[in-house]
N, C-alpha and C. Protein backbone atom coordinates (compact mmCIF):
# COMPACT_ATOMS: atom_id res chain seq x y z
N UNK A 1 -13.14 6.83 -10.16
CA UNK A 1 -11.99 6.03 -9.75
C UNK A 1 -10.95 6.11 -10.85
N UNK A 2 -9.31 6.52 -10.20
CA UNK A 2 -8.41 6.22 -11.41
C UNK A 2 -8.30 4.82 -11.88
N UNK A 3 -8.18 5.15 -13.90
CA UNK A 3 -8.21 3.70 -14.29
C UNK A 3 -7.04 3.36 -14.12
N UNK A 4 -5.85 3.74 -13.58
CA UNK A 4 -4.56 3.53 -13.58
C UNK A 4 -3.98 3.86 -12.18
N UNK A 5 -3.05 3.55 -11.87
CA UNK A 5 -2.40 3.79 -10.20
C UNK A 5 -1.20 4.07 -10.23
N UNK A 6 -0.21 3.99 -11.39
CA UNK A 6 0.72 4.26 -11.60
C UNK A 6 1.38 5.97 -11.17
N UNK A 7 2.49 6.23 -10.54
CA UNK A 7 2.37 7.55 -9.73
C UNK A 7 3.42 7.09 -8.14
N UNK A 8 3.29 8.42 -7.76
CA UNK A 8 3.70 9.07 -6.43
C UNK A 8 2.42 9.21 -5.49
N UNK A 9 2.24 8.46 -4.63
CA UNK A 9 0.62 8.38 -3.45
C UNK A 9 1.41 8.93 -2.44
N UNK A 10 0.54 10.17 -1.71
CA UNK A 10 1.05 10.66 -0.27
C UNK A 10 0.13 9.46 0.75
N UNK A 11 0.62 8.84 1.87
CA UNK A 11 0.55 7.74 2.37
C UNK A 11 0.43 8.28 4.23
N UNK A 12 -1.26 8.17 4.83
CA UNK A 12 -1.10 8.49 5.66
C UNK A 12 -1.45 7.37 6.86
N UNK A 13 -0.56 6.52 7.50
CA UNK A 13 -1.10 5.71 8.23
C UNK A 13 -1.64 5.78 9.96
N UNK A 14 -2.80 5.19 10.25
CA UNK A 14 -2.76 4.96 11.55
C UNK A 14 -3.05 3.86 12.18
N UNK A 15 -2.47 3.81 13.58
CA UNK A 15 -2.65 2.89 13.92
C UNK A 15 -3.18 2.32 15.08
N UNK A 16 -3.16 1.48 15.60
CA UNK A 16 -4.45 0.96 16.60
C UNK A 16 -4.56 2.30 17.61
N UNK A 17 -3.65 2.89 18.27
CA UNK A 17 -3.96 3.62 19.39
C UNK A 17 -4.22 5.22 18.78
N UNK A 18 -4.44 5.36 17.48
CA UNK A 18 -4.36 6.80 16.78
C UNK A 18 -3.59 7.35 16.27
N UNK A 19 -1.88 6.72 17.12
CA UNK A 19 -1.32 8.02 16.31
C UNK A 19 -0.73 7.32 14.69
N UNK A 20 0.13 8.18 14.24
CA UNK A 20 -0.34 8.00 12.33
C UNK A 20 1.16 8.58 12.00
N UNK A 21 1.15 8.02 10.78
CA UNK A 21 3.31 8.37 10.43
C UNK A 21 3.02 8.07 8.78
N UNK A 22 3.53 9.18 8.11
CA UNK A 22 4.08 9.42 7.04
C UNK A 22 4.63 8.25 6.06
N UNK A 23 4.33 8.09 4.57
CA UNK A 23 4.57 7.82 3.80
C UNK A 23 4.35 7.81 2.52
N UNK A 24 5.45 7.01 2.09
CA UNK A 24 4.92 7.66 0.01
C UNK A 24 5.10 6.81 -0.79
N UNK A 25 4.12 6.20 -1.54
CA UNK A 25 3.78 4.56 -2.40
C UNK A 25 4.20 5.10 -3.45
N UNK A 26 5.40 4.54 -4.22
CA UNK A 26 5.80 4.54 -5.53
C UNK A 26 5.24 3.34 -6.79
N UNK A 27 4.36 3.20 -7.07
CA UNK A 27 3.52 2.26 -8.10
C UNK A 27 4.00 2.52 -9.43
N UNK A 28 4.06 1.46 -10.29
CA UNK A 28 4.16 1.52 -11.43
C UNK A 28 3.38 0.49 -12.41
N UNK A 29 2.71 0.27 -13.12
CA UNK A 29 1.92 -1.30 -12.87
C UNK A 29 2.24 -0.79 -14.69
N UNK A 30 1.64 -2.69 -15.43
CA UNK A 30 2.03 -2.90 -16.62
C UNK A 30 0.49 -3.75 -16.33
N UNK A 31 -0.73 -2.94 -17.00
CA UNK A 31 -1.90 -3.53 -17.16
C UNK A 31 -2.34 -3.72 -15.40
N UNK A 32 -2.88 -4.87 -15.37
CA UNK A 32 -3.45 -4.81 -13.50
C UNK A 32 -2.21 -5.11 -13.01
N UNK A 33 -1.31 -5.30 -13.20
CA UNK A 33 0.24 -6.11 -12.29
C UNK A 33 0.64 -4.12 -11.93
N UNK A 34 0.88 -4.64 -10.75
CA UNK A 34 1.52 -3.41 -9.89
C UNK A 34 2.97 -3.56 -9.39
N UNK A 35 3.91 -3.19 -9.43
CA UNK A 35 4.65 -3.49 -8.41
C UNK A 35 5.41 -1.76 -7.70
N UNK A 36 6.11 -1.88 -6.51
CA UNK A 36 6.38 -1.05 -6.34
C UNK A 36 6.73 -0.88 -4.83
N UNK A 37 6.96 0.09 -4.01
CA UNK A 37 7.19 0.41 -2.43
C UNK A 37 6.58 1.28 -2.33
N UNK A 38 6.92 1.33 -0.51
CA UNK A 38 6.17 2.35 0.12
C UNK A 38 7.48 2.70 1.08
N UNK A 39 7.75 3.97 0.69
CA UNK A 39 9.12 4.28 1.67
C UNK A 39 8.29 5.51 2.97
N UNK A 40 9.23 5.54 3.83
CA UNK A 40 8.66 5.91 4.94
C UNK A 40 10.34 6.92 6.04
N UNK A 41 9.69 7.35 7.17
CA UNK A 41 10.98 8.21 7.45
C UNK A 41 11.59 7.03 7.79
N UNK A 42 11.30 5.48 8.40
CA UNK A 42 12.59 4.54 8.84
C UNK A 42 13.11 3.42 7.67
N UNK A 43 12.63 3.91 6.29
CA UNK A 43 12.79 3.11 5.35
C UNK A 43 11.53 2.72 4.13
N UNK A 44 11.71 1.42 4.08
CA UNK A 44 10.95 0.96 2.63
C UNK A 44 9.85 -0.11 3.43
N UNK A 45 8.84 -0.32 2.35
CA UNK A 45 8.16 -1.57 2.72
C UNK A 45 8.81 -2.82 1.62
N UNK A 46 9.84 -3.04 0.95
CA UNK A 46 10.49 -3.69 0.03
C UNK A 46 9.99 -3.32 -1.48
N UNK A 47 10.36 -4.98 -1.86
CA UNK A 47 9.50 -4.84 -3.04
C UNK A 47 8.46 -5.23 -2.89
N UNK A 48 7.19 -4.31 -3.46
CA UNK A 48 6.13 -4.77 -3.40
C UNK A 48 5.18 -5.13 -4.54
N UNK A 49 4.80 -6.57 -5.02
CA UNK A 49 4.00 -6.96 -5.98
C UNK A 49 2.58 -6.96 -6.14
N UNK A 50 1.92 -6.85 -6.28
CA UNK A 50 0.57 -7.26 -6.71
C UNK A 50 -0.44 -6.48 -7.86
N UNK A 51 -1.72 -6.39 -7.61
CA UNK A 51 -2.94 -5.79 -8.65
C UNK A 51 -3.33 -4.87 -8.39
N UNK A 52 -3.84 -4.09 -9.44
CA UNK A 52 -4.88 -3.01 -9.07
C UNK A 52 -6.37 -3.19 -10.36
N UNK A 53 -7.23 -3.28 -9.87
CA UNK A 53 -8.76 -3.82 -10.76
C UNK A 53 -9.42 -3.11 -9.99
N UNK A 54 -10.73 -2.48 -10.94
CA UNK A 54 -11.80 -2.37 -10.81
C UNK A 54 -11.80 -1.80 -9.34
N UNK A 55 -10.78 -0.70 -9.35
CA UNK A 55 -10.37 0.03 -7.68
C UNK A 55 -10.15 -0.11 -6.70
N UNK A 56 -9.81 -1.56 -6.83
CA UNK A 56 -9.29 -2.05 -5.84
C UNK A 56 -7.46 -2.60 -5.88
N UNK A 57 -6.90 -2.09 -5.08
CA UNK A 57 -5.37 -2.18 -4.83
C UNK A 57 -4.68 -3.54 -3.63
N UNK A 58 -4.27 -4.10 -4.19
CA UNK A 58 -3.75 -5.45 -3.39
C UNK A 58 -1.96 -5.92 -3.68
N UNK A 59 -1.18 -5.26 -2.43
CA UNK A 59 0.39 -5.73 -2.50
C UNK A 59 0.74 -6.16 -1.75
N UNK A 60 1.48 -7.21 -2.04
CA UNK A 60 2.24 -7.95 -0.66
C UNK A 60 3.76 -7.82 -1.40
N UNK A 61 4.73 -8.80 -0.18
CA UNK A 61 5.81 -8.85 -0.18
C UNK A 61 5.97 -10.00 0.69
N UNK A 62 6.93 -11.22 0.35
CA UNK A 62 7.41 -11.96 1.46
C UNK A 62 8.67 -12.06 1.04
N UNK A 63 10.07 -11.77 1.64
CA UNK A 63 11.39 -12.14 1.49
C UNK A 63 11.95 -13.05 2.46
N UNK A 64 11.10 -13.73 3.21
CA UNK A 64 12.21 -14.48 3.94
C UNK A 64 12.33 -14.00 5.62
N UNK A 65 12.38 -12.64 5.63
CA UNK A 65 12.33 -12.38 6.84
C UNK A 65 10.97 -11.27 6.81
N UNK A 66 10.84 -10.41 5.94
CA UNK A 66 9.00 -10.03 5.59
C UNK A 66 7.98 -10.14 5.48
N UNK A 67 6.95 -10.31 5.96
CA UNK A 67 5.56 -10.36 5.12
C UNK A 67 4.49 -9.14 5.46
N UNK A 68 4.29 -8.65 4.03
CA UNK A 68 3.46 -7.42 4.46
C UNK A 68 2.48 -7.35 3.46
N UNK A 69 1.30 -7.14 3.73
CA UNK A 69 -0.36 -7.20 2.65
C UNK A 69 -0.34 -5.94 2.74
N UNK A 70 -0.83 -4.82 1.52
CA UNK A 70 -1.64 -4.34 1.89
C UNK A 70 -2.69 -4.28 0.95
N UNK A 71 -4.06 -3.85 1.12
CA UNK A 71 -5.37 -3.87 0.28
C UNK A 71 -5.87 -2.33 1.03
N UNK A 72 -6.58 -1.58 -1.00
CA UNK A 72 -7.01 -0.33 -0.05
C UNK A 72 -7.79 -0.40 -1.49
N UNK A 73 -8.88 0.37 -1.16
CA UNK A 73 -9.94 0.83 -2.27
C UNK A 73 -10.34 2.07 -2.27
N UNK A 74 -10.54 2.42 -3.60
CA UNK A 74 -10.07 3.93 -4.21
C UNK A 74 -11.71 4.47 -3.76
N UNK A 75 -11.53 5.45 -2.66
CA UNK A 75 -13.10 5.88 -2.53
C UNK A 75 -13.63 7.08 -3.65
N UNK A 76 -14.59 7.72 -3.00
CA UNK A 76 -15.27 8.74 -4.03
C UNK A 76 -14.46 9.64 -4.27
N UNK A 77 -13.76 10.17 -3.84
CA UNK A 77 -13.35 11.48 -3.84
C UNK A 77 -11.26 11.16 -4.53
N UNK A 78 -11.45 9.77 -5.03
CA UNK A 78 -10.33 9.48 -5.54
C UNK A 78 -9.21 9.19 -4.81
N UNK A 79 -9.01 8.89 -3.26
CA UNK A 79 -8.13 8.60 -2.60
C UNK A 79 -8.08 7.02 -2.62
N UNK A 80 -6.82 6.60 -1.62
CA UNK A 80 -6.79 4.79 -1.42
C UNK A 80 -7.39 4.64 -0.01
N UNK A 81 -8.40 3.51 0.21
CA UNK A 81 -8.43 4.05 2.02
C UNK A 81 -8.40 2.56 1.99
N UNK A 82 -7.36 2.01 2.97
CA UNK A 82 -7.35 0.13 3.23
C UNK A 82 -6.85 0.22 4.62
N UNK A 83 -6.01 -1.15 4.40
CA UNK A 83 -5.51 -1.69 5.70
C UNK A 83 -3.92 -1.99 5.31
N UNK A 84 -3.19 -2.27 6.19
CA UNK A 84 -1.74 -2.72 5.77
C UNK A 84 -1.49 -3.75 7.03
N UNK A 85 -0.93 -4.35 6.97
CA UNK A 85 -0.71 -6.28 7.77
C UNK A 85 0.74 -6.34 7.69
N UNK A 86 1.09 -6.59 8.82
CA UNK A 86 2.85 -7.66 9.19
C UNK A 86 2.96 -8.12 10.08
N UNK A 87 3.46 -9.30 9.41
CA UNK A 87 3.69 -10.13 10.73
C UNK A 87 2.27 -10.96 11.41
N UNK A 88 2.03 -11.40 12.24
CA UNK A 88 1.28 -11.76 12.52
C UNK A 88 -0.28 -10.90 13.61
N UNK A 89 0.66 -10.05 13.90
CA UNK A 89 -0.38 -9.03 14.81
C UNK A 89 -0.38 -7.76 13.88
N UNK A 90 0.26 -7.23 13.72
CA UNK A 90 0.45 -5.66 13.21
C UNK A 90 -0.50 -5.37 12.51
N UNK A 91 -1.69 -4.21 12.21
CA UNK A 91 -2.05 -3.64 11.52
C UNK A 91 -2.97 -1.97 11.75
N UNK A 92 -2.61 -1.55 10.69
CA UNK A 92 -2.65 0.02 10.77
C UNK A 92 -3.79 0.03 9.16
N UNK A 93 -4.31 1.61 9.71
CA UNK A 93 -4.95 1.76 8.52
C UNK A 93 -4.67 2.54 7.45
C-alpha cells in the first residue's frame, strides 16, 4: 500500500446500472489531511477535504448546495477501490 496519496489518480466510476465515466483525483495531503478534487468531463467534485491512514482514503465536501463522501481502500495490487455518495440516493463505485 502507498504510504502517501499525494498525486494524479486515473478515476474509473460505475454505476448502479453498469455503465462507468471518467475521472481524475488531484490529492495533495500534509501528513493524513488530504485535500483535493476529482474533475471529470462535466466538471469538478469541489473542494474536497479529508484523510488518508493506514490505506484507507476518506473525502467529503459540503458547500451549501453539495454533499459528496467518498471512501476507497488501497487494494493489493495498489489501486483505490470504494464508493462515492451525493445527495441522498446517488451512489457509484
Amino acid at each position: 500500500m502507498p504510504e502517501r496519496i499525494d498525486g494524479d489518480w486515473a478515476i474509473s466510476f460505475v454505476e448502479k446500472d453498469g455503465s462507468t465515466f471518467a475521472g481524475r483525483g488531484i490529492f495533495r495531503a500534509e501528513g493524513a489531511v488530504v485535500r483535493g478534487t476529482i474533475m471529470t468531463d462535466t466538471g469538478d467534485y469541489r473542494y474536497l477535504d479529508g484523510r488518508y491512514e493506514a490505506g484507507t482514503l476518506e473525502l467529503s465536501c459540503f458547500d451549501g448546495g453539495h454533499a459528496f463522501l467518498f471512501r476507497a481502500r488501497v487494494d493489493e495490487s495498489g489501486r483505490l477501490v470504494g464508493d462515492f455518495w451525493s445527495r441522498g440516493s446517488y451512489h457509484a463505485t
